[in-house]
Protein backbone atom coordinates (compact mmCIF):
# COMPACT_ATOMS: atom_id res chain seq x y z
CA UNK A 1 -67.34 62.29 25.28
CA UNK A 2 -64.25 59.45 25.13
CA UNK A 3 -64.37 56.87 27.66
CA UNK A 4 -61.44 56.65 29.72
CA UNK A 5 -59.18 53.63 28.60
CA UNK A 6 -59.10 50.76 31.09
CA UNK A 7 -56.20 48.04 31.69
CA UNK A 8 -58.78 45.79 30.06
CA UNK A 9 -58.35 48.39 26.46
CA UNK A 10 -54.43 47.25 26.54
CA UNK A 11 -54.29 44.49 24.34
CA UNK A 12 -56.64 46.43 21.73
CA UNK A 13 -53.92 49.62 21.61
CA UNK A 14 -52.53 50.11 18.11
CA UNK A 15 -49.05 51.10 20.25
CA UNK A 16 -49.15 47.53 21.92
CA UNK A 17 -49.55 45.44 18.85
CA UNK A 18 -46.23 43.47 17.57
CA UNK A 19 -48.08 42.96 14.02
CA UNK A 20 -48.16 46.91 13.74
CA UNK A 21 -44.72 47.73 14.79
CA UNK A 22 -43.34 44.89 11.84
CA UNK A 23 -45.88 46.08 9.90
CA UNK A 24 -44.36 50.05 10.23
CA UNK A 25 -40.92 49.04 10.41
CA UNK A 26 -41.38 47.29 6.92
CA UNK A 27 -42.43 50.39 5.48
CA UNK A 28 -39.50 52.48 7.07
CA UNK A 29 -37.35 49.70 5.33
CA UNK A 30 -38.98 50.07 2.00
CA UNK A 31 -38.78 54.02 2.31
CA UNK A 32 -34.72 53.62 3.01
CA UNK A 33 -34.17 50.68 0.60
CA UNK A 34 -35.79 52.77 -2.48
CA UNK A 35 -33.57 55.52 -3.72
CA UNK A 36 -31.02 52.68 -3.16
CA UNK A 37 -32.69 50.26 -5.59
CA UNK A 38 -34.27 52.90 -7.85
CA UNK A 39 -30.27 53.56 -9.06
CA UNK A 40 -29.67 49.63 -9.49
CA UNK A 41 -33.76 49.82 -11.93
CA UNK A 42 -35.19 47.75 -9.11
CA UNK A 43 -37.78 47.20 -6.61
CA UNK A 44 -37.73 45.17 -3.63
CA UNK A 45 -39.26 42.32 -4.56
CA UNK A 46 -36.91 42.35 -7.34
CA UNK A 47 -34.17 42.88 -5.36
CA UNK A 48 -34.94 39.51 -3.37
CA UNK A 49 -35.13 37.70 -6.49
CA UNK A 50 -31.86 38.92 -7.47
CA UNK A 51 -30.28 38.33 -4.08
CA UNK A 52 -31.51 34.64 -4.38
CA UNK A 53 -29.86 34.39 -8.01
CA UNK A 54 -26.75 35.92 -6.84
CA UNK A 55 -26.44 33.12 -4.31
CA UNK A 56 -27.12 30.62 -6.61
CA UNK A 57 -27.60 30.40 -10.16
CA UNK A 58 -30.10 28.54 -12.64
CA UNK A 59 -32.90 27.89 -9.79
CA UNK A 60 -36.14 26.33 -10.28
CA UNK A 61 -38.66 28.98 -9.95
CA UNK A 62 -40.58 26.48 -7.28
CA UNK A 63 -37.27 27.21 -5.01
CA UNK A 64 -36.89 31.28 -5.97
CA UNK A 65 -40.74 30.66 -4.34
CA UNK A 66 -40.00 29.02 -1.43
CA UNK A 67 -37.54 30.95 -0.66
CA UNK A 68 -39.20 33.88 -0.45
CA UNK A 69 -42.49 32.57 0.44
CA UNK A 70 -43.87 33.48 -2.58
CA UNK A 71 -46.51 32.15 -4.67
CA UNK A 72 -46.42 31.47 -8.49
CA UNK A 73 -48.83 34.07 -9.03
CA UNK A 74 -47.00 36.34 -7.66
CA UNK A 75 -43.37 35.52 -8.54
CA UNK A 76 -43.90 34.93 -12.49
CA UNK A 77 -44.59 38.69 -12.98
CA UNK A 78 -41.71 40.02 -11.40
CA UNK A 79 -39.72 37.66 -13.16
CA UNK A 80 -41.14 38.36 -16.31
CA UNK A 81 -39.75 41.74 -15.75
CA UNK A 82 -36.67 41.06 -14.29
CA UNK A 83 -36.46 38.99 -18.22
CA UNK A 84 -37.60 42.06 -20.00
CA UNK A 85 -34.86 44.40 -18.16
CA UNK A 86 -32.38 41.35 -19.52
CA UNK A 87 -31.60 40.94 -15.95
CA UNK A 88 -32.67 36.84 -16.08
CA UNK A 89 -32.99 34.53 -18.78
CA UNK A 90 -35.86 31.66 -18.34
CA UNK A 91 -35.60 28.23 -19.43
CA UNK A 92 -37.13 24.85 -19.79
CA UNK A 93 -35.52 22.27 -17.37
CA UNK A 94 -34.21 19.68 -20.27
CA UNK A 95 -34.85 17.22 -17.26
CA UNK A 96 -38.24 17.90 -16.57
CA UNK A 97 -40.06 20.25 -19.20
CA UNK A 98 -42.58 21.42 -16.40
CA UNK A 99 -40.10 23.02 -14.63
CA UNK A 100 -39.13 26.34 -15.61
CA UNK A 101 -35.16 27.59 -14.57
CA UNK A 102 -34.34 31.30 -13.84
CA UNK A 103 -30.87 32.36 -14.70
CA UNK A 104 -28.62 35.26 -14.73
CA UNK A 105 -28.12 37.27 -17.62
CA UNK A 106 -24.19 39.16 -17.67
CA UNK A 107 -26.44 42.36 -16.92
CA UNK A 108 -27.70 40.62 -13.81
CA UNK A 109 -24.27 38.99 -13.06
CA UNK A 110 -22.74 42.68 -13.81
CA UNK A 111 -25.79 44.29 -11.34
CA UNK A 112 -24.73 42.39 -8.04
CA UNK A 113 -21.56 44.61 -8.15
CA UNK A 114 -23.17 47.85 -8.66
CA UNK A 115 -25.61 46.40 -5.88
CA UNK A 116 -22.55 45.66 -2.76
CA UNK A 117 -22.87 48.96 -1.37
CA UNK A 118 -26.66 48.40 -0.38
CA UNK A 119 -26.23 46.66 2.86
CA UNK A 120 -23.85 48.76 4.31
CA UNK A 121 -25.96 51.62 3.31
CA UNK A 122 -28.75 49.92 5.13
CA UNK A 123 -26.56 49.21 7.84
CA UNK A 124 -25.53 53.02 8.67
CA UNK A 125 -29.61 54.16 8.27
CA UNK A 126 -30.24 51.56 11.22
CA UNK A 127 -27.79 53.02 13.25
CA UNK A 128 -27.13 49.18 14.91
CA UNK A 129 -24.19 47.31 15.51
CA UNK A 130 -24.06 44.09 13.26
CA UNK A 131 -24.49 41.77 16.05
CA UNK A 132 -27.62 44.06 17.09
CA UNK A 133 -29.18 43.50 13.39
CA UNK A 134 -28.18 39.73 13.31
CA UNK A 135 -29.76 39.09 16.89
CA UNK A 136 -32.52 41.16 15.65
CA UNK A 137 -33.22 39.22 12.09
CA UNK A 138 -32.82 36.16 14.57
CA UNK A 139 -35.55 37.05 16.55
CA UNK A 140 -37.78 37.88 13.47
CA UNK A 141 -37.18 34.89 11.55
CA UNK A 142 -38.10 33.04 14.69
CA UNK A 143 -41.31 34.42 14.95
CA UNK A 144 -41.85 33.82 11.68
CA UNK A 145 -41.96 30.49 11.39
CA UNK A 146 -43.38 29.75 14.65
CA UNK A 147 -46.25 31.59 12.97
CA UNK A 148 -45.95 29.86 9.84
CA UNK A 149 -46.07 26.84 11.82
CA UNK A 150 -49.36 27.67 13.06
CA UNK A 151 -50.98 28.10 9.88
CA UNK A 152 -49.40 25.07 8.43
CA UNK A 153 -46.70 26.70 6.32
């Protein structure tokens, strides 16, 4: 027989936790944002990479990491086959031979066009007003590092 939840059961309720509800809402993204990047022959980490390139070119892989809080680990594969879809080109840093410098092929210069039409698309499936989304990715990037700050991030 199930017990009868008590006030005491509240913080313990799947429906209550903030971790789940950015936790679902990330995979709602992912299921809008992949027919939209399966056309441009990427996936969403891929995607972020790009976006980072197409802000700035010829970046230290260290920074394409930081920037998306990504490890080496986990950043040199996807790079690796951002290179083999001649997307990005990596380099030595003729300044420091250690470092290693992602740039943009033409392909991946050429793919940010082809790419424009993503946000808006992402825009309509929210259904939100652009100041809604902005106060929203406000709030989220907030809580973010507040929690990166606790863990020393």
């Amino acid at each position: 027989m199930a017990r009868k939840p008590s006030a005491a059961d509240a913080p313990l309720r799947l429906d209550n936790q903030i971790c789940f509800a950015v936790y679902s809402a990330a995979h709602a993204f992912n299921r809008v944002y992949k027919p939209l990047l399966d056309r441009l022959g990427l996936t969403y980490p891929q995607y972020l990479v790009m976006l980072v390139l197409w802000e700035r070119d010829d970046v230290p892989v260290k920074e394409i990491g930081e920037k998306l809080f990504l490890d080496s680990g986990t950043l040199t594969p996807l790079l690796k086959r951002l290179e083999a879809a001649h997307l990005v080109k990596r380099t030595r840093s003729s300044e420091d031979e250690r470092q290693v410098l992602i740039a943009l092929t033409p392909q991946g210069h050429a793919l940010r066009e082809k790419a424009r039409s993503v946000p808006q698309s992402i825009l309509a499936a929210t259904d939100c007003s652009v100041p809604e989304l902005v106060a929203m990715k406000d709030e989220i990037v907030a809580l973010r590092d507040r929690l990166n700050a606790v863990i020393g991030d």
